[in-house]
Protein backbone atom coordinates (compact mmCIF):
# COMPACT_ATOMS: atom_id res chain seq x y z
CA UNK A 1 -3.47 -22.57 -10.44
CA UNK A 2 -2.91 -26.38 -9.32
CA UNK A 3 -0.37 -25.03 -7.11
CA UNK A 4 -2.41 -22.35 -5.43
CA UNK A 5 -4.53 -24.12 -2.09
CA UNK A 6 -8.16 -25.19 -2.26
CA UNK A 7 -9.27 -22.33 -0.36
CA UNK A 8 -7.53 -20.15 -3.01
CA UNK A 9 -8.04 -21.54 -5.77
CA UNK A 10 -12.01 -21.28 -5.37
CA UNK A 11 -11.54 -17.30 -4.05
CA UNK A 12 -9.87 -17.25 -7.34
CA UNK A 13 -12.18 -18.82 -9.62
CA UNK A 14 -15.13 -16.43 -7.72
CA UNK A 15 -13.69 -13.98 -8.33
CA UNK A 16 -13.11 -14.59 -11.99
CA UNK A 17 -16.41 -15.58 -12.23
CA UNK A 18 -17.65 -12.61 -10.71
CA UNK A 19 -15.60 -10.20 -12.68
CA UNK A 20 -16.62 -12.27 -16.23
CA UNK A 21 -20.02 -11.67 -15.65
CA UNK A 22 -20.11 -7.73 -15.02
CA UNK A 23 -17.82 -7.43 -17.83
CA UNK A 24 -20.15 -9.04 -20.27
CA UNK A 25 -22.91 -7.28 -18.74
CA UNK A 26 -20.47 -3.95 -19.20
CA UNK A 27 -20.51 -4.91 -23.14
CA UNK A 28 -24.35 -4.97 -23.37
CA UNK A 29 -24.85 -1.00 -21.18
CA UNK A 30 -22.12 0.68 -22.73
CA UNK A 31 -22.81 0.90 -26.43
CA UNK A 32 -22.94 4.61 -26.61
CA UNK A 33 -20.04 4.94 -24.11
CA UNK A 34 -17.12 3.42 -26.23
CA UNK A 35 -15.41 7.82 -26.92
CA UNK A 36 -15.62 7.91 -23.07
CA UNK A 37 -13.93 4.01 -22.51
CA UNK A 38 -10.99 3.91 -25.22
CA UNK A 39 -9.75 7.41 -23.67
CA UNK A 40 -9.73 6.03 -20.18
CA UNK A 41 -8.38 3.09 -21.15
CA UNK A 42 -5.41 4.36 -23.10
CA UNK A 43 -4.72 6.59 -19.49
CA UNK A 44 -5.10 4.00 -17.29
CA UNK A 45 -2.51 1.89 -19.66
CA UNK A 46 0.21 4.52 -18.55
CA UNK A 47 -0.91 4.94 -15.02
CA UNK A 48 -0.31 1.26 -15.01
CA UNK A 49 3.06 0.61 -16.77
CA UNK A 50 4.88 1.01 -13.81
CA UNK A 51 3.35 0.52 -10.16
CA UNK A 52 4.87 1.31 -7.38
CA UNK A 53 5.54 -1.49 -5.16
CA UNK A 54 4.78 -1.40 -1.75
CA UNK A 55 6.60 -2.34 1.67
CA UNK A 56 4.58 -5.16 1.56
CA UNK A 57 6.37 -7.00 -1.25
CA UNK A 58 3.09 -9.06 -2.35
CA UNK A 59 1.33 -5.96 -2.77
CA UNK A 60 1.61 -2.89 -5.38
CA UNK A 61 0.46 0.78 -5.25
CA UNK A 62 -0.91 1.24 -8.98
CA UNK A 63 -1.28 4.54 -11.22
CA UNK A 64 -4.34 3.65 -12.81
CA UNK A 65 -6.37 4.24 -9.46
CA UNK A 66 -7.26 7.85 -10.16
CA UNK A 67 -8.46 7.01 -13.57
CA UNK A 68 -10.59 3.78 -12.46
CA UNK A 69 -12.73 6.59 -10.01
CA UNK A 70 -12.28 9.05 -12.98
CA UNK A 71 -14.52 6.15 -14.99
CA UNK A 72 -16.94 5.76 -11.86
CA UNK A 73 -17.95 9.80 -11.32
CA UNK A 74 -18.23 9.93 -15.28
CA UNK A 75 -19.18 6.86 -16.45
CA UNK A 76 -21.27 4.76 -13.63
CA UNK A 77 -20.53 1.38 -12.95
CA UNK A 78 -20.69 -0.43 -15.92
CA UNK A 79 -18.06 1.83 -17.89
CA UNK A 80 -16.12 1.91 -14.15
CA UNK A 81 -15.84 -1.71 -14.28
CA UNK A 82 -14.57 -2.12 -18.30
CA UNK A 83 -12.22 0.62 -17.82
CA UNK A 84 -10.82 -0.91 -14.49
CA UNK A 85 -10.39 -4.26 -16.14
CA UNK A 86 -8.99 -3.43 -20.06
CA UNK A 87 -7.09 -0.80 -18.02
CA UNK A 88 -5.29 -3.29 -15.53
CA UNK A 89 -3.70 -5.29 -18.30
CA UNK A 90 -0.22 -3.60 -18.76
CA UNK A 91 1.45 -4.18 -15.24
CA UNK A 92 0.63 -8.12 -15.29
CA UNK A 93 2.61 -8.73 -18.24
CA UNK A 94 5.13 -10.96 -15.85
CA UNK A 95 2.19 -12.53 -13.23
CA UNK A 96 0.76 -15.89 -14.08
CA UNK A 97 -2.01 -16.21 -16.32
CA UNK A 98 -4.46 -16.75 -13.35
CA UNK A 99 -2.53 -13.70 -11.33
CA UNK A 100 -3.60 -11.44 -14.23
CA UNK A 101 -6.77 -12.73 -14.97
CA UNK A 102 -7.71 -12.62 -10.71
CA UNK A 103 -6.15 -8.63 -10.89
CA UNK A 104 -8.01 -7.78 -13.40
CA UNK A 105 -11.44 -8.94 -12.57
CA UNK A 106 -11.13 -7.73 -8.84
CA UNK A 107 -10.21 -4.20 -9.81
CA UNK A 108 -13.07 -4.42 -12.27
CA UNK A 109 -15.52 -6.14 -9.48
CA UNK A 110 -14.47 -2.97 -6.97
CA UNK A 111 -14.98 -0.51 -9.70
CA UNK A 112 -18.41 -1.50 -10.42
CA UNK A 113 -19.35 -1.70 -6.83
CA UNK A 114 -17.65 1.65 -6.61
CA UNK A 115 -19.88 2.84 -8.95
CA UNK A 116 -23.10 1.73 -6.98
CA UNK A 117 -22.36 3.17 -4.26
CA UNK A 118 -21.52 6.59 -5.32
CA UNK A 119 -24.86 6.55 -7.67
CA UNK A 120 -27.17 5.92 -4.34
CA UNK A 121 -24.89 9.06 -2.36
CA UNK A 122 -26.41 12.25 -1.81
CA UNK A 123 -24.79 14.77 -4.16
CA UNK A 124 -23.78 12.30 -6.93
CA UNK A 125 -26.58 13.69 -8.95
CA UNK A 126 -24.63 17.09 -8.89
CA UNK A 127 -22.67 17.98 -12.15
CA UNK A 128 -18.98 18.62 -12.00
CA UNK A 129 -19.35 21.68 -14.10
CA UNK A 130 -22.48 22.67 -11.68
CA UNK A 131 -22.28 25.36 -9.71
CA UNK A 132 -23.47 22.99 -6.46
CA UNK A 133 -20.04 21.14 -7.18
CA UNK A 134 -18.78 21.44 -3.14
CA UNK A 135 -21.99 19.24 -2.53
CA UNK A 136 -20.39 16.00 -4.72
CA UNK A 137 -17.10 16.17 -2.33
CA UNK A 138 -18.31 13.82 0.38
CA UNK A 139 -19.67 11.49 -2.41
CA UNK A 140 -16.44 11.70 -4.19
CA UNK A 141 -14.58 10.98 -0.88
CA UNK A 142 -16.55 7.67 0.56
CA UNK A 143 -16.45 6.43 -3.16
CA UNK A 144 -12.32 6.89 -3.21
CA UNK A 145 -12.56 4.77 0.34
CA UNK A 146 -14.86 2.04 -0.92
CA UNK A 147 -12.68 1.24 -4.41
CA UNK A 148 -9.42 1.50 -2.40
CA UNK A 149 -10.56 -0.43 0.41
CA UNK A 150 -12.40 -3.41 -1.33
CA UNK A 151 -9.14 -3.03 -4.13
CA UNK A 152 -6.98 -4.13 -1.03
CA UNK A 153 -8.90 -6.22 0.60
CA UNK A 154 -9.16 -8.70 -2.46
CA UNK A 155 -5.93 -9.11 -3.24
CA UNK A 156 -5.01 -9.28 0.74
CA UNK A 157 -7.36 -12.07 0.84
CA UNK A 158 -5.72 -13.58 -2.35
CA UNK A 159 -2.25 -13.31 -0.79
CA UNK A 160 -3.38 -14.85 2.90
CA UNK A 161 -5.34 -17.59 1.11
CA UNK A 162 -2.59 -18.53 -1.15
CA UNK A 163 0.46 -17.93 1.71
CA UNK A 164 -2.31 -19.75 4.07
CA UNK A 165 -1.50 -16.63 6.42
CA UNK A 166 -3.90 -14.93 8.99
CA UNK A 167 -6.08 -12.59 7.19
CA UNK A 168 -6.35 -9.75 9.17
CA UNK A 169 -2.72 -9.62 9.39
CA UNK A 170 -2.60 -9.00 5.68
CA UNK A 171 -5.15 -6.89 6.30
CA UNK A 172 -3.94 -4.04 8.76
CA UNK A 173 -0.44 -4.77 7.41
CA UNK A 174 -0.19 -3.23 4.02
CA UNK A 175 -3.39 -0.77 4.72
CA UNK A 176 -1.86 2.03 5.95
CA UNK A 177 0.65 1.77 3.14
CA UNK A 178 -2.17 1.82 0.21
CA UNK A 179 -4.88 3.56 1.55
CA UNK A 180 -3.37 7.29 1.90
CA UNK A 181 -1.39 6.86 -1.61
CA UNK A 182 -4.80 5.94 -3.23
CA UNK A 183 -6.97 8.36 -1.21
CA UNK A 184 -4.01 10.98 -2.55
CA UNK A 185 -4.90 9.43 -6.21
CA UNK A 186 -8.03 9.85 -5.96
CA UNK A 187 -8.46 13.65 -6.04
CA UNK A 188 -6.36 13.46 -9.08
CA UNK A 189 -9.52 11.21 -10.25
CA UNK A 190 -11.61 13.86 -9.43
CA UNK A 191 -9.49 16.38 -11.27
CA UNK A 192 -9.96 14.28 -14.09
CA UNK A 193 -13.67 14.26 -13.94
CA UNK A 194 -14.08 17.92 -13.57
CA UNK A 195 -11.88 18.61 -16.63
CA UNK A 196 -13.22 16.15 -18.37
CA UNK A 197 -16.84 17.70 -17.80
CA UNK A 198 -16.08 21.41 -18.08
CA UNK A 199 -16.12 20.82 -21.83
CA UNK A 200 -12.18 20.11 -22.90
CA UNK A 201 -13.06 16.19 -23.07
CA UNK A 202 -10.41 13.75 -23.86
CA UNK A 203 -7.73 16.68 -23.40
CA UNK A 204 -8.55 16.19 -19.88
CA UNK A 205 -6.02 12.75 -19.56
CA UNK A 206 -3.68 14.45 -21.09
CA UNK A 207 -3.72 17.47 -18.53
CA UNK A 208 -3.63 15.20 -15.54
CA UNK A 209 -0.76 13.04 -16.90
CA UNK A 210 1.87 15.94 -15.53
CA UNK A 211 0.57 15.34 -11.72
CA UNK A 212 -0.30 11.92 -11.96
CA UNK A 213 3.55 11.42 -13.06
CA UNK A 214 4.70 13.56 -10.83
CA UNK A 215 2.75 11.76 -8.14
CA UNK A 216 4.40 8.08 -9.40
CA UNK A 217 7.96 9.84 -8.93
CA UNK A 218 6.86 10.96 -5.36
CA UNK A 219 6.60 7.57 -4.86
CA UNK A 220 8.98 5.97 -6.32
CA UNK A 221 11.15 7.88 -4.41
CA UNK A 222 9.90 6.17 -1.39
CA UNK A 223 10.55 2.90 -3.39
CA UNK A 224 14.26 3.90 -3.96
CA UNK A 225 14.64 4.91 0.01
CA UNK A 226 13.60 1.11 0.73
CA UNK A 227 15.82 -0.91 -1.40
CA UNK A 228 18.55 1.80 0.00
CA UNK A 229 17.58 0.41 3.34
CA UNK A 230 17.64 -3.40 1.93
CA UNK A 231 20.98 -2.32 0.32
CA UNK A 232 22.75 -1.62 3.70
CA UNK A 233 21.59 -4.19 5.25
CA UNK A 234 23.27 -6.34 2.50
CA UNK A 235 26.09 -5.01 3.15
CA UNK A 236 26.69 -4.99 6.56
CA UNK A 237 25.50 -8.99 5.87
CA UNK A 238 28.18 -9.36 3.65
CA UNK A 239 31.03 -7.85 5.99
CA UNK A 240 30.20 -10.13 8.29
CA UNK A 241 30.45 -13.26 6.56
CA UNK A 242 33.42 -12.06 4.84
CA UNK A 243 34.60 -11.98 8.14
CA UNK A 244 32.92 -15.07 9.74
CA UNK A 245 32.73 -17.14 6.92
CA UNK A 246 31.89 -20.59 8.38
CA UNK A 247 28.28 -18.94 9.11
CA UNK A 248 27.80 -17.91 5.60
CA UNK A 249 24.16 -18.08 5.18
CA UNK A 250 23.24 -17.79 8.68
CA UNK A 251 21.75 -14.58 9.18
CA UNK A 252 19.41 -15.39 6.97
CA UNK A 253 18.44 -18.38 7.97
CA UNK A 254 17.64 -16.86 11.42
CA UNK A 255 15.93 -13.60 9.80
CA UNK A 256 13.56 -16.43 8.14
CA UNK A 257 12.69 -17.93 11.50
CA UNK A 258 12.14 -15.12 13.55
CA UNK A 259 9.64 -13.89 10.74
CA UNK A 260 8.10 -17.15 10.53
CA UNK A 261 7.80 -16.63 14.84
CA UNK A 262 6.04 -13.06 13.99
CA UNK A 263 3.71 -13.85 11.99
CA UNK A 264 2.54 -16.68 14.61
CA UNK A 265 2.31 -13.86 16.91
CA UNK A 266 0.16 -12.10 14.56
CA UNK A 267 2.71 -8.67 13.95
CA UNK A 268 2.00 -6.49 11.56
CA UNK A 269 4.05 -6.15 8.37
CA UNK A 270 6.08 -3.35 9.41
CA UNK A 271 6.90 -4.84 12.47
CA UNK A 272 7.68 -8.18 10.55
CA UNK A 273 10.46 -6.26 8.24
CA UNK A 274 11.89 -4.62 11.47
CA UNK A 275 12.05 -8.29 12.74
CA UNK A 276 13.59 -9.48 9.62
CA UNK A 277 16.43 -6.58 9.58
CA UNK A 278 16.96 -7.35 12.97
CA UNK A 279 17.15 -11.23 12.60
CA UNK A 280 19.68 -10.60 9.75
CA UNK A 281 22.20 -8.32 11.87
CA UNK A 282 21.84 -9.94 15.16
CA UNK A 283 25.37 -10.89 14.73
CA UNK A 284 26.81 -7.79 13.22
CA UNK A 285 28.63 -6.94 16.18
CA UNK A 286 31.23 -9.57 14.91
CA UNK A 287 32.84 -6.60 12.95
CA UNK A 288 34.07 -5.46 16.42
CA UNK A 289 35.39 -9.22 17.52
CA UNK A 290 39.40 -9.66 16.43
CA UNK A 291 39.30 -12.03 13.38
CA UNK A 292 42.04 -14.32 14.69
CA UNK A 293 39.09 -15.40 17.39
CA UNK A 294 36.11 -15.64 14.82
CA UNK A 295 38.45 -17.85 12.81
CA UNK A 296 40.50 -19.57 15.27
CA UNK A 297 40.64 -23.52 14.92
CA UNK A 298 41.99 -24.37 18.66
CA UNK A 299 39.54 -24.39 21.43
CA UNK A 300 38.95 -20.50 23.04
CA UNK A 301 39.61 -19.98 26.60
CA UNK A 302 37.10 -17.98 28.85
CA UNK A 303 38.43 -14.63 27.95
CA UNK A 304 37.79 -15.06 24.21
CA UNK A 305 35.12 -16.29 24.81
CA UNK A 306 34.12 -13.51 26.68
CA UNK A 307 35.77 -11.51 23.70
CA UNK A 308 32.96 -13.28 21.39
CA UNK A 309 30.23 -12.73 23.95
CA UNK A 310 30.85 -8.56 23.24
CA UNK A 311 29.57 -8.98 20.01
CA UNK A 312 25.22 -8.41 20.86
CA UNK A 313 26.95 -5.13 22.32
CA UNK A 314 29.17 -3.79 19.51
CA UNK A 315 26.25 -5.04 17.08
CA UNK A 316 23.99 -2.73 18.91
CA UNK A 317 26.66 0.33 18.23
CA UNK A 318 27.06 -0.40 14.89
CA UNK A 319 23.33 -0.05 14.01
CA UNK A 320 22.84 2.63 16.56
CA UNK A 321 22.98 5.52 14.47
CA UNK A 322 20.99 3.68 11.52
CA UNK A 323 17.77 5.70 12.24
CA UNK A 324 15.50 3.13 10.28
CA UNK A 325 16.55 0.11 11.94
CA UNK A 326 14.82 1.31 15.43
CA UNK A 327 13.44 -1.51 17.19
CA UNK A 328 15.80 -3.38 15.73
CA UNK A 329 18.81 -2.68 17.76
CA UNK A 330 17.11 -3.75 21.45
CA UNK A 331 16.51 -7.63 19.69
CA UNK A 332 20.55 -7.46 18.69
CA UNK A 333 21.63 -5.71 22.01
CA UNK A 334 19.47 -8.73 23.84
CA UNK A 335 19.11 -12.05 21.44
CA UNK A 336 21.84 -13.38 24.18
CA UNK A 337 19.53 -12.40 27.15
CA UNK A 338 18.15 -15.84 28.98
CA UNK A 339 14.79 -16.06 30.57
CA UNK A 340 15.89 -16.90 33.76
CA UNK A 341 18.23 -14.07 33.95
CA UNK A 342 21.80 -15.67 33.15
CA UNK A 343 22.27 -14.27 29.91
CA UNK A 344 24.42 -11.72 28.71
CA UNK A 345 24.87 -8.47 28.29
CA UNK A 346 22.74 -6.92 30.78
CA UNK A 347 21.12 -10.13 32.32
CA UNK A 348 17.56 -9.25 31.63
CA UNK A 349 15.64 -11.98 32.89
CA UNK A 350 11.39 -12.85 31.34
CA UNK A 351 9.54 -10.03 29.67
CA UNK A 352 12.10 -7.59 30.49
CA UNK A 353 13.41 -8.75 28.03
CA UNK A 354 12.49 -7.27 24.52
CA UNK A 355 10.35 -9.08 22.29
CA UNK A 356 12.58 -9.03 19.46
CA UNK A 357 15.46 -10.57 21.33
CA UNK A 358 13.53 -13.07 22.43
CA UNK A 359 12.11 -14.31 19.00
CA UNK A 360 15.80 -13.93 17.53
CA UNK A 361 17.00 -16.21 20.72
CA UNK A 362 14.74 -19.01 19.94
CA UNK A 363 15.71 -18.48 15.97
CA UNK A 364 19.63 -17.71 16.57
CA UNK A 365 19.45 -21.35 18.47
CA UNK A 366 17.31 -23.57 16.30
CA UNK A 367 19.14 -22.67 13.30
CA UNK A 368 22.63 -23.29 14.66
CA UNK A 369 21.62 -26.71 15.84
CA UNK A 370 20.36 -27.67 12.63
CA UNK A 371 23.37 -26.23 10.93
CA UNK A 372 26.55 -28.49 9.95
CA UNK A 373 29.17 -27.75 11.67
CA UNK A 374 32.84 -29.08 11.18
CA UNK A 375 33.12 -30.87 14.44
CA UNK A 376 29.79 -31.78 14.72
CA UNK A 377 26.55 -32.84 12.28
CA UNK A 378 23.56 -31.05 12.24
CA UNK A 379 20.87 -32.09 14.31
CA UNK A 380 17.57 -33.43 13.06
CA UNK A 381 14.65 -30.76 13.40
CA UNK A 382 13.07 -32.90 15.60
CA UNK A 383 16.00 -32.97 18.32
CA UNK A 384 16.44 -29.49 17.53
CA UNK A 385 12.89 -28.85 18.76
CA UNK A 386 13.02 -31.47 21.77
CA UNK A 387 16.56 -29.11 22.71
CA UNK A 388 14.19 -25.99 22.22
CA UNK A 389 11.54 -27.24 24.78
CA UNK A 390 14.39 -28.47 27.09
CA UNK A 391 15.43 -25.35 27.81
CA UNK A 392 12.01 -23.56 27.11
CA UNK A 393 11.39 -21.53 30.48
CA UNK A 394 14.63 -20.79 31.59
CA UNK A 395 16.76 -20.02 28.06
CA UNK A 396 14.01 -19.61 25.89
CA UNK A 397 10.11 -18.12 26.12
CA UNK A 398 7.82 -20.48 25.98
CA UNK A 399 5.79 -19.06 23.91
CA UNK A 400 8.18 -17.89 21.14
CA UNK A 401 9.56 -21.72 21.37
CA UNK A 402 5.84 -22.87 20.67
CA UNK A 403 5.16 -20.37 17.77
CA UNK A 404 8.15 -21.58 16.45
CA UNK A 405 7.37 -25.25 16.71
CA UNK A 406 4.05 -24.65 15.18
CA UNK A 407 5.17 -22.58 12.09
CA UNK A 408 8.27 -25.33 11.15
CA UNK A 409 5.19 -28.22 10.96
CA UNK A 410 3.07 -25.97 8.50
CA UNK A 411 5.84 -25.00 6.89
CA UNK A 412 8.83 -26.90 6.88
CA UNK A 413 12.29 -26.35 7.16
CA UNK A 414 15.19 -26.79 5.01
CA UNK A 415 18.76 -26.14 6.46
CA UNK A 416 21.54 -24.79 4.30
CA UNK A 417 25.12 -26.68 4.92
CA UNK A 418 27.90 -24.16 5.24
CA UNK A 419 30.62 -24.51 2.73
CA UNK A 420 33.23 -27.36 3.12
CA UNK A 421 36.25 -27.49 4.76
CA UNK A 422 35.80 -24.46 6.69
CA UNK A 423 36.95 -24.74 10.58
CA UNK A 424 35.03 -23.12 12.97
CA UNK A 425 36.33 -21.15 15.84
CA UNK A 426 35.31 -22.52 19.73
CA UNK A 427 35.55 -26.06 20.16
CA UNK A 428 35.67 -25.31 23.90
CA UNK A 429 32.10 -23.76 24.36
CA UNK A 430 31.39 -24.95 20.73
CA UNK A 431 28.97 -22.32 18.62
CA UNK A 432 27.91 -19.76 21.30
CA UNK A 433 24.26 -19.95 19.62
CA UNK A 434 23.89 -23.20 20.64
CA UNK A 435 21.90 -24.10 23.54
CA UNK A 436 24.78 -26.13 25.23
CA UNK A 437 27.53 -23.49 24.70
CA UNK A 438 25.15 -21.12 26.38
CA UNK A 439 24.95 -23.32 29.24
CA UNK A 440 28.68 -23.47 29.14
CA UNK A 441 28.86 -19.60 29.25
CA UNK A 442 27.05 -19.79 32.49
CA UNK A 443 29.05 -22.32 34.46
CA UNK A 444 32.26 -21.27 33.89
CA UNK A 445 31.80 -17.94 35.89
CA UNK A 446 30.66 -20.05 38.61
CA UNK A 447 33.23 -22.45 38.22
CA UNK A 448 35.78 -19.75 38.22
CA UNK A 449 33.80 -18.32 41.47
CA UNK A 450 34.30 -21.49 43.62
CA UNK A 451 37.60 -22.58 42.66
């Protein structure tokens, strides 16, 4: 936990604290309530085996959920919050020790509060096998929000703490992706509860294990759907450096920067992983550019160049019938687009152009000047960002150049060298991601124009 920051570290140890305390509490209410614990307990242990990650790769979606509320509607707090704690132990097995510990006592710490609320709700005093059972729904439903909500909102606050992140980013980011999946968990809670008190007991986990498995396949599906997403991506990644091998590496080095941009400019997560996608194929096109030019080791005359230049276009076709990449292909069409209007393809000029493009610009450029290249070294970070504010304004946007700046001084940055003995193509206009060559790009039309 030495590693975690202050701030985090004492959420942490709060939180461990807090959790401690009802637990041993928990021990002292529940001595007549150990057939209705060990049952839950052993269900929650195979709700929780195997969680279901979520987009958000910090974050999971976990099976015991349904039995946690199961514990509140049929146990109260103090049995919600030992059930919810013993219960969260078998998906932790590879966290840290203090990652465990910190799950485990904030599940338990939103179970018992869980459980308060939903004994002060009208209709919680309402049997499951009663007759008046419609009157518990509403109860049953604002509980389900208040133990999925304050579940989140922990471990968000653990994760923007510890990733010293803006909370309500965390917040809004991952929500949407947890909160429906729980609230959909929750009912199967419910169903627990109502077999459970109808008389059939303990037999009542094993009845709900068919849905609640079904309900982790569901998912899991989803879970296979986005690592076949990551997947191609890969691949088209790989193509291209097959193909352009002196950049090897540099997709996603400019993925990382225009995510570290994002989150500056406060986007959500979903946007962030579009962002990322998009940062890694920004220079897919290059699967449309003849090889002899992405290779060549002479100097390229203006029509190869212009060859080169085609690539934000053919990029743009090669993802365009990739339906989950969406925003994604306007930041590849445009990451060549200038501010002032030079740029290419479509000489978009200031907020015309797309937001995307004009994060991966500033990226594209700051990690090509701080990348080795074999006829020139790699520039310092520090004259990459006096380059970046040179031409902030009329390249760049000033404000993605800024976000930038202020992300690389909380966070550093460590450029990867490109392998040896590789020679690059362009020594005319030099890398066309470089803030010179782009310059370069410009003028010779002109030049061409007057002569």
């Amino acid at each position: 936990m030495r590693s975690l920051p202050r701030a985090a570290a004492l959420y942490t140890s709060a939180m461990l604290l807090a959790g401690g305390l009802i637990c041993a509490q928990a021990l002292l209410h529940i001595r007549s309530s150990w057939s209705l614990v060990v049952p839950l307990v052993a269900i929650c242990w195979i709700g929780e085996i195997a969680p279901v990650q979520s987009r958000l790769r910090s974050l999971s979606i976990s099976m015991g959920f349904p039995v946690d509320l199961a514990a509140v509607f049929l146990g109260g707090p103090w049995v919600a919050a030992l059930v919810a704690t013993i219960g969260s132990g078998t998906q932790l097995v590879s966290l840290r020790w203090y990652k465990r510990l910190f799950n485990a006592a904030q599940i338990g710490v939103s179970a018992f509060v869980a459980g308060l609320v939903y004994r002060q709700l009208p209709g919680a005093s309402v049997g499951f096998a009663d007759p008046r059972f419609p009157h518990v729904l509403p109860a049953v439903i604002v509980t389900g929000l208040v133990l999925a909500v304050l579940n989140y909102s922990f471990v968000a606050t653990a994760i923007a703490l510890a990733e010293r992140l803006p909370i309500g980013r965390i917040w809004w980011g991952g929500m949407s992706e947890t909160l429906l999946p729980s609230m959909g968990y929750g009912f199967i809670g419910l169903a627990i509860a109502v077999v459970w008190a109808s008389g059939v007991g303990v037999l009542a986990g094993v009845l709900v294990l068919a849905p609640m498995l079904a309900a982790r396949w569901a998912f899991q599906q989803y879970g296979a759907q986005h690592a076949a997403y990551e997947a191609t991506v890969a691949s088209l990644i790989q193509a291209v450096e097959t193909k352009d091998y002196y950049t090897r590496g540099h997709s996603e080095r400019v993925a990382r920067a225009a995510v570290m941009i994002g989150r500056r400019l406060g986007m959500r997560e979903d946007r962030l992983e579009m962002l990322r996608y998009a940062g890694m194929l920004h220079d897919v096109g290059k699967l449309g550019v003849p090889t002899r030019l992405l290779q060549k080791t002479g100097p390229l005359d203006a029509a190869e160049f212009s060859a080169i230049k085609l690539h934000s276009v053919r990029g743009c076709e090669v993802i365009g019938d990739i339906e989950f990449l969406g925003e994604a292909a306007k930041g590849i069409r445009h990451h060549h687009e200038r501010m002032d209007g030079l740029g290419y393809p479509d000489g978009l000029a200031g907020d015309a152009i797309p937001e995307f493009a004009r994060i991966i610009a500033v990226a594209d450029a700051f990690d090509s000047m701080t990348s080795t290249r074999s006829y020139r070294a790699a520039r310092s970070v520090e004259a990459a960002i006096t380059e970046l504010r040179r031409w902030s304004g009329t390249q760049f946007d000033p404000v993605m150049v800024e976000a930038l700046i202020a992300a690389l001084q909380e966070e550093g940055w460590t450029p990867a060298a490109p392998p040896a003995g590789v020679a690059p193509a362009a020594l005319l206009f030099g890398d066309h991601d470089d803030p010179a060559s782009q310059v370069a790009a410009v003028l010779q039309p002109v030049a061409e124009r007057v002569s």
